[in-house]
N, C-alpha and C. Protein backbone atom coordinates (compact mmCIF):
# COMPACT_ATOMS: atom_id res chain seq x y z
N UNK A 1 0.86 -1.18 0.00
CA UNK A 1 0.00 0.00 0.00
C UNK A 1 0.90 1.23 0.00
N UNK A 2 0.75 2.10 -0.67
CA UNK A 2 1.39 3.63 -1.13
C UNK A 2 1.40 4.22 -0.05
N UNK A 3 1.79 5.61 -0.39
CA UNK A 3 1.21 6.74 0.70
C UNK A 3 -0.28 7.19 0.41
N UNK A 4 -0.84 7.31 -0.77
CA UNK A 4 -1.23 8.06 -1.23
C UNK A 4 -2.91 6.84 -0.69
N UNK A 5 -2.88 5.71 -0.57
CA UNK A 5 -3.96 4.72 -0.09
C UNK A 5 -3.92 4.82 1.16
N UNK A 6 -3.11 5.17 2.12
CA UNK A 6 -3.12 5.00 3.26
C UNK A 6 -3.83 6.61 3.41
N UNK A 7 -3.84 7.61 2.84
CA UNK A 7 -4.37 8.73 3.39
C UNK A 7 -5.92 8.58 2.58
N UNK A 8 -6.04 7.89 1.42
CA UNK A 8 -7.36 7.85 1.10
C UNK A 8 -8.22 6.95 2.37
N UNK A 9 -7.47 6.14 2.84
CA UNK A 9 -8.57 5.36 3.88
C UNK A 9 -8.66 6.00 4.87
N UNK A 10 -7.51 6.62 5.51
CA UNK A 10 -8.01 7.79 6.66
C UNK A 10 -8.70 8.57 6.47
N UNK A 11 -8.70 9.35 5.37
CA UNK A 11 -9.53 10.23 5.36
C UNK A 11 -11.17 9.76 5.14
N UNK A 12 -11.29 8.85 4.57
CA UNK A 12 -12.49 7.97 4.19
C UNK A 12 -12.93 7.85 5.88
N UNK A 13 -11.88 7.00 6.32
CA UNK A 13 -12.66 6.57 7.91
C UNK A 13 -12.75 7.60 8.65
N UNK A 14 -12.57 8.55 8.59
CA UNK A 14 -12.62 9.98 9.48
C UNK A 14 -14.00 10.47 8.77
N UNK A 15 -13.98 10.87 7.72
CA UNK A 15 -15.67 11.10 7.16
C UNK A 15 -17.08 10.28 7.09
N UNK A 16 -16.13 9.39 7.48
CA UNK A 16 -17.54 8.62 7.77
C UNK A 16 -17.68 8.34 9.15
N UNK A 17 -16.62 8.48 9.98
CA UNK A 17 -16.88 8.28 11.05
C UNK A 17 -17.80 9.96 11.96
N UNK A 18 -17.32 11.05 10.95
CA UNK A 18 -18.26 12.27 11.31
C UNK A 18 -19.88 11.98 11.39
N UNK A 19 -19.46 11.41 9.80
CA UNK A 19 -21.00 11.32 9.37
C UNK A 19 -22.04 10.63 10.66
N UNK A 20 -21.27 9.14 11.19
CA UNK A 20 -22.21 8.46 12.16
C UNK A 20 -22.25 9.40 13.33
N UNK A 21 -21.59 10.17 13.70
CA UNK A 21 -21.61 11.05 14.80
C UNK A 21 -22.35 12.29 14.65
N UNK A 22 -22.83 12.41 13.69
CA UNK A 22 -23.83 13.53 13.67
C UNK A 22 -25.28 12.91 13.46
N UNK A 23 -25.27 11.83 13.15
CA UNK A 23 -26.66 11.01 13.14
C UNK A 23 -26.46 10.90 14.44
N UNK A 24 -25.59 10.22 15.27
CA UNK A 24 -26.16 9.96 16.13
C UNK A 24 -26.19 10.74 17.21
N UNK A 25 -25.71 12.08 17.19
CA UNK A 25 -26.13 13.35 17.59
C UNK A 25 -27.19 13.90 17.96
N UNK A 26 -27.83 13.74 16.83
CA UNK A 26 -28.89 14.63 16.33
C UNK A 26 -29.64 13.63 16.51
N UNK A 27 -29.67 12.35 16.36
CA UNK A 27 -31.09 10.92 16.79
C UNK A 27 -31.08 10.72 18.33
N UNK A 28 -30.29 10.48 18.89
CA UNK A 28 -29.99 9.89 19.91
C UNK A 28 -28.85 10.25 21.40
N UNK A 29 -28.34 11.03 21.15
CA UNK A 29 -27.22 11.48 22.19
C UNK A 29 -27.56 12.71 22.74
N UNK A 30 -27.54 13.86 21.60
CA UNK A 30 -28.35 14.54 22.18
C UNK A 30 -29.04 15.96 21.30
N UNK A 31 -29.77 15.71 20.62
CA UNK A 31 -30.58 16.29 19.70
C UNK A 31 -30.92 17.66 20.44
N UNK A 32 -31.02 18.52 19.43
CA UNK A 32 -31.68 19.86 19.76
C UNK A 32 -32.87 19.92 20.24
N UNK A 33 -33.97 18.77 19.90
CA UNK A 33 -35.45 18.39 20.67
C UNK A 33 -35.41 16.90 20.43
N UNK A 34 -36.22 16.48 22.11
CA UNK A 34 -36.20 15.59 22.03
C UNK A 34 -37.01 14.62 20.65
N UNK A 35 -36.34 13.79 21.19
CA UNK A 35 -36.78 12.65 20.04
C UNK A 35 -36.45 12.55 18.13
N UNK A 36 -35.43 13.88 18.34
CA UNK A 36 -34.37 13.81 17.17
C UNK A 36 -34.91 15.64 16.00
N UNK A 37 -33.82 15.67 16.22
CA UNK A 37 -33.91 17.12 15.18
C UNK A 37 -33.24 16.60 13.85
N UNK A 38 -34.21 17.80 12.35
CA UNK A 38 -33.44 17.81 11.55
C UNK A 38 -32.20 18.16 10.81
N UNK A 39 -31.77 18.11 12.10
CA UNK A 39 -29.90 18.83 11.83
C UNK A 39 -29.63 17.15 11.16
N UNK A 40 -29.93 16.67 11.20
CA UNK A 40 -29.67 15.06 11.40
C UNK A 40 -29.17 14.97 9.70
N UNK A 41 -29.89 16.07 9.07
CA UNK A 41 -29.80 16.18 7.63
C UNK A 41 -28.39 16.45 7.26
N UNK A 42 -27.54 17.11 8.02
CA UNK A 42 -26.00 17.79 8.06
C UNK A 42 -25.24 16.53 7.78
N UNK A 43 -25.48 15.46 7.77
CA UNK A 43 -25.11 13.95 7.54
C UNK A 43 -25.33 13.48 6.05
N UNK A 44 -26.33 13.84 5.45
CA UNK A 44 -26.22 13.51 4.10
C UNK A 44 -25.06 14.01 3.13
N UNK A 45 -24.50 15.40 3.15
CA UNK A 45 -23.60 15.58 2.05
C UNK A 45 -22.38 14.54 2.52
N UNK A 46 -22.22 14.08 3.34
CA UNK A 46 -21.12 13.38 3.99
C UNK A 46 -20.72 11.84 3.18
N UNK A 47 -21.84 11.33 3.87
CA UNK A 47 -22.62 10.20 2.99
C UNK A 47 -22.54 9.98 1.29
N UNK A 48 -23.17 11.28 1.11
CA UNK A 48 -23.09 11.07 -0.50
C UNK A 48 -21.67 11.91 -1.22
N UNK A 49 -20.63 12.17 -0.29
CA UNK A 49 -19.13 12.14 -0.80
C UNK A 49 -18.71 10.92 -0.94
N UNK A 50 -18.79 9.78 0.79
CA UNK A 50 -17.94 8.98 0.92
C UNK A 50 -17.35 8.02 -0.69
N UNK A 51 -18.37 7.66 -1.19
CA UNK A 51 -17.55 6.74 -2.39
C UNK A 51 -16.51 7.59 -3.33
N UNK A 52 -16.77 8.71 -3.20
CA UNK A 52 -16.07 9.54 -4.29
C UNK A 52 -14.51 9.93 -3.91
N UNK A 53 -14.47 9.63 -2.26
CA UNK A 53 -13.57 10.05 -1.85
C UNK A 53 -12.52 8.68 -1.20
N UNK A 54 -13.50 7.58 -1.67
CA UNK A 54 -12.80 6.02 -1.61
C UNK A 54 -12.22 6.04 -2.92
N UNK A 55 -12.56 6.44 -3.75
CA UNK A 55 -12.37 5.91 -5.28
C UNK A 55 -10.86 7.10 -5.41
N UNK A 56 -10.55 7.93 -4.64
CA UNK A 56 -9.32 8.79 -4.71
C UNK A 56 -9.98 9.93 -5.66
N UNK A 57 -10.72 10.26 -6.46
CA UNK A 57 -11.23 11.58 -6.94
C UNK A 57 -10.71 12.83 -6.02
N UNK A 58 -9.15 13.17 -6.91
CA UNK A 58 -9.16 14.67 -6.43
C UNK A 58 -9.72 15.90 -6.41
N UNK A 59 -10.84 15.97 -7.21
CA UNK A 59 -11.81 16.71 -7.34
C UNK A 59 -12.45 17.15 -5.99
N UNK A 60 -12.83 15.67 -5.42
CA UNK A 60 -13.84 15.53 -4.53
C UNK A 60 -13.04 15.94 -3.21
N UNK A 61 -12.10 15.55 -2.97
CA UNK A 61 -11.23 15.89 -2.42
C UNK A 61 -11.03 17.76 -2.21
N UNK A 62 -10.88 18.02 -3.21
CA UNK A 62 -10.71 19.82 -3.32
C UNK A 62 -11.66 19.98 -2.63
N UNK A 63 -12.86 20.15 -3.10
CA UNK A 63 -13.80 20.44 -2.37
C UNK A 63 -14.60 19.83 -1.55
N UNK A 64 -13.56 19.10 -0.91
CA UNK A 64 -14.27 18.91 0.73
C UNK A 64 -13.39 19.45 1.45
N UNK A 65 -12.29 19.92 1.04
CA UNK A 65 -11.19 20.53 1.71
C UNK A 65 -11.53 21.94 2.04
N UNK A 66 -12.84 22.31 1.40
CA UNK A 66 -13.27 24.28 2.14
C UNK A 66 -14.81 23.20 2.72
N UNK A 67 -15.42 22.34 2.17
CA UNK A 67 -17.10 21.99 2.81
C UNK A 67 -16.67 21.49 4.48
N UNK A 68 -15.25 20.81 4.53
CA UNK A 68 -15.16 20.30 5.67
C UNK A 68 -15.24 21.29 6.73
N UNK A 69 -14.67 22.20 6.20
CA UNK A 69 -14.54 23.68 7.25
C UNK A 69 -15.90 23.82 7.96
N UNK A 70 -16.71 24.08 7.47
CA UNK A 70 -18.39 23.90 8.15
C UNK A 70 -18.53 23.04 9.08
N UNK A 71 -18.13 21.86 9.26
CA UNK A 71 -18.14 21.39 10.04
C UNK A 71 -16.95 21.20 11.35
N UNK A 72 -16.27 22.05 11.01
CA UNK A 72 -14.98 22.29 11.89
C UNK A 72 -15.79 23.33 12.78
N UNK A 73 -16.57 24.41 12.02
CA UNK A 73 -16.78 25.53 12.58
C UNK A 73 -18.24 25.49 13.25
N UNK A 74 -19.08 24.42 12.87
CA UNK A 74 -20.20 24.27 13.67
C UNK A 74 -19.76 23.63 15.18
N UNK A 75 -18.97 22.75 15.03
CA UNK A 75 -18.44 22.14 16.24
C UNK A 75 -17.83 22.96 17.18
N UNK A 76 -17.13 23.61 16.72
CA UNK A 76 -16.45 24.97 17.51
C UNK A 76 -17.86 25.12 18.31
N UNK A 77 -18.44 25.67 17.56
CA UNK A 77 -19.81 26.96 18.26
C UNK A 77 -20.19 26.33 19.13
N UNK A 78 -20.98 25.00 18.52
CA UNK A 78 -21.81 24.21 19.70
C UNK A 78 -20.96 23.46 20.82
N UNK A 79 -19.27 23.36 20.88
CA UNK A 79 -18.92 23.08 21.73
C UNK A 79 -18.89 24.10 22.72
N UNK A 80 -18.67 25.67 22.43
CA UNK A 80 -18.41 26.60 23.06
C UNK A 80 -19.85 27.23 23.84
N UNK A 81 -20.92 26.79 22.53
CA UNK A 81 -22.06 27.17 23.39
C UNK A 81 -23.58 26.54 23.86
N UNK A 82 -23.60 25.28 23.34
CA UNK A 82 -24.26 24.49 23.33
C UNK A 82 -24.84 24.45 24.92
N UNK A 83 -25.95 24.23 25.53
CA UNK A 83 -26.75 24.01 26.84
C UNK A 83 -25.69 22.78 27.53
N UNK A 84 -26.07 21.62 26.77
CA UNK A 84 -25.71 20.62 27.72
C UNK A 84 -24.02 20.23 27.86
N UNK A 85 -23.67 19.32 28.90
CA UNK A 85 -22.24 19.39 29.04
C UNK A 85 -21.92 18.13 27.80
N UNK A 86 -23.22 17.45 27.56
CA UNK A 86 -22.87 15.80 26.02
C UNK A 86 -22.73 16.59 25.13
N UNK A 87 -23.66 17.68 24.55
CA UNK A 87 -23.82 18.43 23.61
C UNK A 87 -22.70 19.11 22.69
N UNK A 88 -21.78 19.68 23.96
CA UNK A 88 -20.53 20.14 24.08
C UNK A 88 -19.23 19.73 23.86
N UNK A 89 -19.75 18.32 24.64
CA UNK A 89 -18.54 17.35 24.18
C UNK A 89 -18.36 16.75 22.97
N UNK A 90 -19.36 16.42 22.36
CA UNK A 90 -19.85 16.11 21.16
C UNK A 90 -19.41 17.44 19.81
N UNK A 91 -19.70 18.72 20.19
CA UNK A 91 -18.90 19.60 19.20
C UNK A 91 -17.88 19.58 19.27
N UNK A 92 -17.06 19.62 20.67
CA UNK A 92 -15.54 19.26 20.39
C UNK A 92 -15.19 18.39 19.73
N UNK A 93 -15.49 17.20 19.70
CA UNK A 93 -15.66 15.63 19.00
C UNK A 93 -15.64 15.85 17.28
N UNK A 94 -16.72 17.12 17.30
CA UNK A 94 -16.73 17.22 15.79
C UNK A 94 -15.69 17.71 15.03
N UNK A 95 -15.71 18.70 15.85
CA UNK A 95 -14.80 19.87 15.65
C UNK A 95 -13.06 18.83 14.84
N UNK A 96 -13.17 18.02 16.28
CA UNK A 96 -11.49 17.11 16.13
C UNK A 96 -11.49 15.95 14.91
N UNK A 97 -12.81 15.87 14.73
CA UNK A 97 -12.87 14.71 13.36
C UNK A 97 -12.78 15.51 12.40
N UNK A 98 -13.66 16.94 12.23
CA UNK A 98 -13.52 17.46 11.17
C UNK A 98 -11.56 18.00 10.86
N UNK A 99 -11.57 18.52 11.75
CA UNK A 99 -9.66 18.80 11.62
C UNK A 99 -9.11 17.54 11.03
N UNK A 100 -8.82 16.80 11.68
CA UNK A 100 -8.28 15.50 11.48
C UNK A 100 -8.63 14.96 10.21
N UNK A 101 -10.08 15.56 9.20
CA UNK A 101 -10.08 15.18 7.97
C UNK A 101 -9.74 16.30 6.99
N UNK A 102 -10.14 17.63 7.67
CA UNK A 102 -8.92 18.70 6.85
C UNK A 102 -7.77 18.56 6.64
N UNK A 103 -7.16 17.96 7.64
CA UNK A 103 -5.22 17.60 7.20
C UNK A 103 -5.43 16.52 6.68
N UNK A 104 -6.02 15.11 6.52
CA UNK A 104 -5.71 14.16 5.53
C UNK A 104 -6.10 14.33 4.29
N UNK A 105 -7.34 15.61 4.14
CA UNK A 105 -7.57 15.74 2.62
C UNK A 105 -6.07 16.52 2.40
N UNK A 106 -6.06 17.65 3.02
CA UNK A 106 -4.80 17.89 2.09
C UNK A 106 -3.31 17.43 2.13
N UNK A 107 -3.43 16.43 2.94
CA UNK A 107 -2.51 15.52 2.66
C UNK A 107 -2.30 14.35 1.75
N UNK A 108 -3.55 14.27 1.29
CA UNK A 108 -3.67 13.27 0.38
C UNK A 108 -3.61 14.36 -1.46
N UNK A 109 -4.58 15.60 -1.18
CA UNK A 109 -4.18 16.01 -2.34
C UNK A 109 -2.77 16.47 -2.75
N UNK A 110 -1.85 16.79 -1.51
CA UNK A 110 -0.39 16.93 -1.94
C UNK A 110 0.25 15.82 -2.09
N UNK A 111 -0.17 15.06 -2.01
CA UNK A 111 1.08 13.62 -1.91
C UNK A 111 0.41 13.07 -3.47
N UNK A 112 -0.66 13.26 -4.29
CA UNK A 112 -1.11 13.09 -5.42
C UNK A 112 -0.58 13.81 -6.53
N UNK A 113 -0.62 15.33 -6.29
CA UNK A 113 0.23 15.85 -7.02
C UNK A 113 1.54 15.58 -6.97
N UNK A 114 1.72 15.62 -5.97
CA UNK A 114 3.99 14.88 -5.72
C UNK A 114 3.75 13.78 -6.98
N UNK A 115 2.97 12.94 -7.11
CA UNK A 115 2.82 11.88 -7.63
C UNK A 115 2.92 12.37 -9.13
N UNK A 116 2.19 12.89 -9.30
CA UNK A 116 1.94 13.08 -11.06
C UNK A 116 3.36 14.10 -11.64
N UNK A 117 4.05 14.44 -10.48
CA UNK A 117 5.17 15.39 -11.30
C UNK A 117 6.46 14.40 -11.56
């Protein structure tokens, strides 16, 4: 396995591992009202990247490298201001998955270009 597979699967398992954490956020841990809010929806663009971003598409890649930011920066907020102390912990949570998939996207799109020169 390359470099360039080993950052496509991290980054793969880091986005999808957001993705289940905002479902289960928003269903079950601890939703904005009980019995589940439609933030729950903030999970679909996620979802409908993941194959694009298994298959190595630098495209897809580019631009999840500014969409991820949104979710860096929602996590911020609701860690900082969110009611409950799960709520909170849970934006930090986001906050650190979303980072953690900002540096492997662009670690994966620089180590691709290294590649093609």
């Amino acid at each position: 396995m390359n470099g360039t597979a080993g950052l496509r699967i991290v980054c793969t398992t880091l986005v999808a591992a957001l993705s289940v954490l905002c479902v289960a956020w928003e269903l079950w841990l601890a939703p904005l009202r009980p019995g589940g809010s439609t933030l729950v929806l903030k999970a679909v663009p996620l979802v409908l990247v993941l194959p694009a971003l298994w298959r190595g598409r630098v495209r897809a890649y580019q631009w999840w490298s500014m969409l991820i930011l949104l979710y860096a920066c929602e996590g911020l907020v609701r860690g900082l201001s969110d009611a409950t102390a799960t709520s909170r912990l849970l934006g930090w949570v986001e906050a650190g998955l979303a980072t953690a998939a900002f540096g492997s996207i662009l670690a994966y799109v620089r180590a691709t270009r290294a590649s093609l020169r």
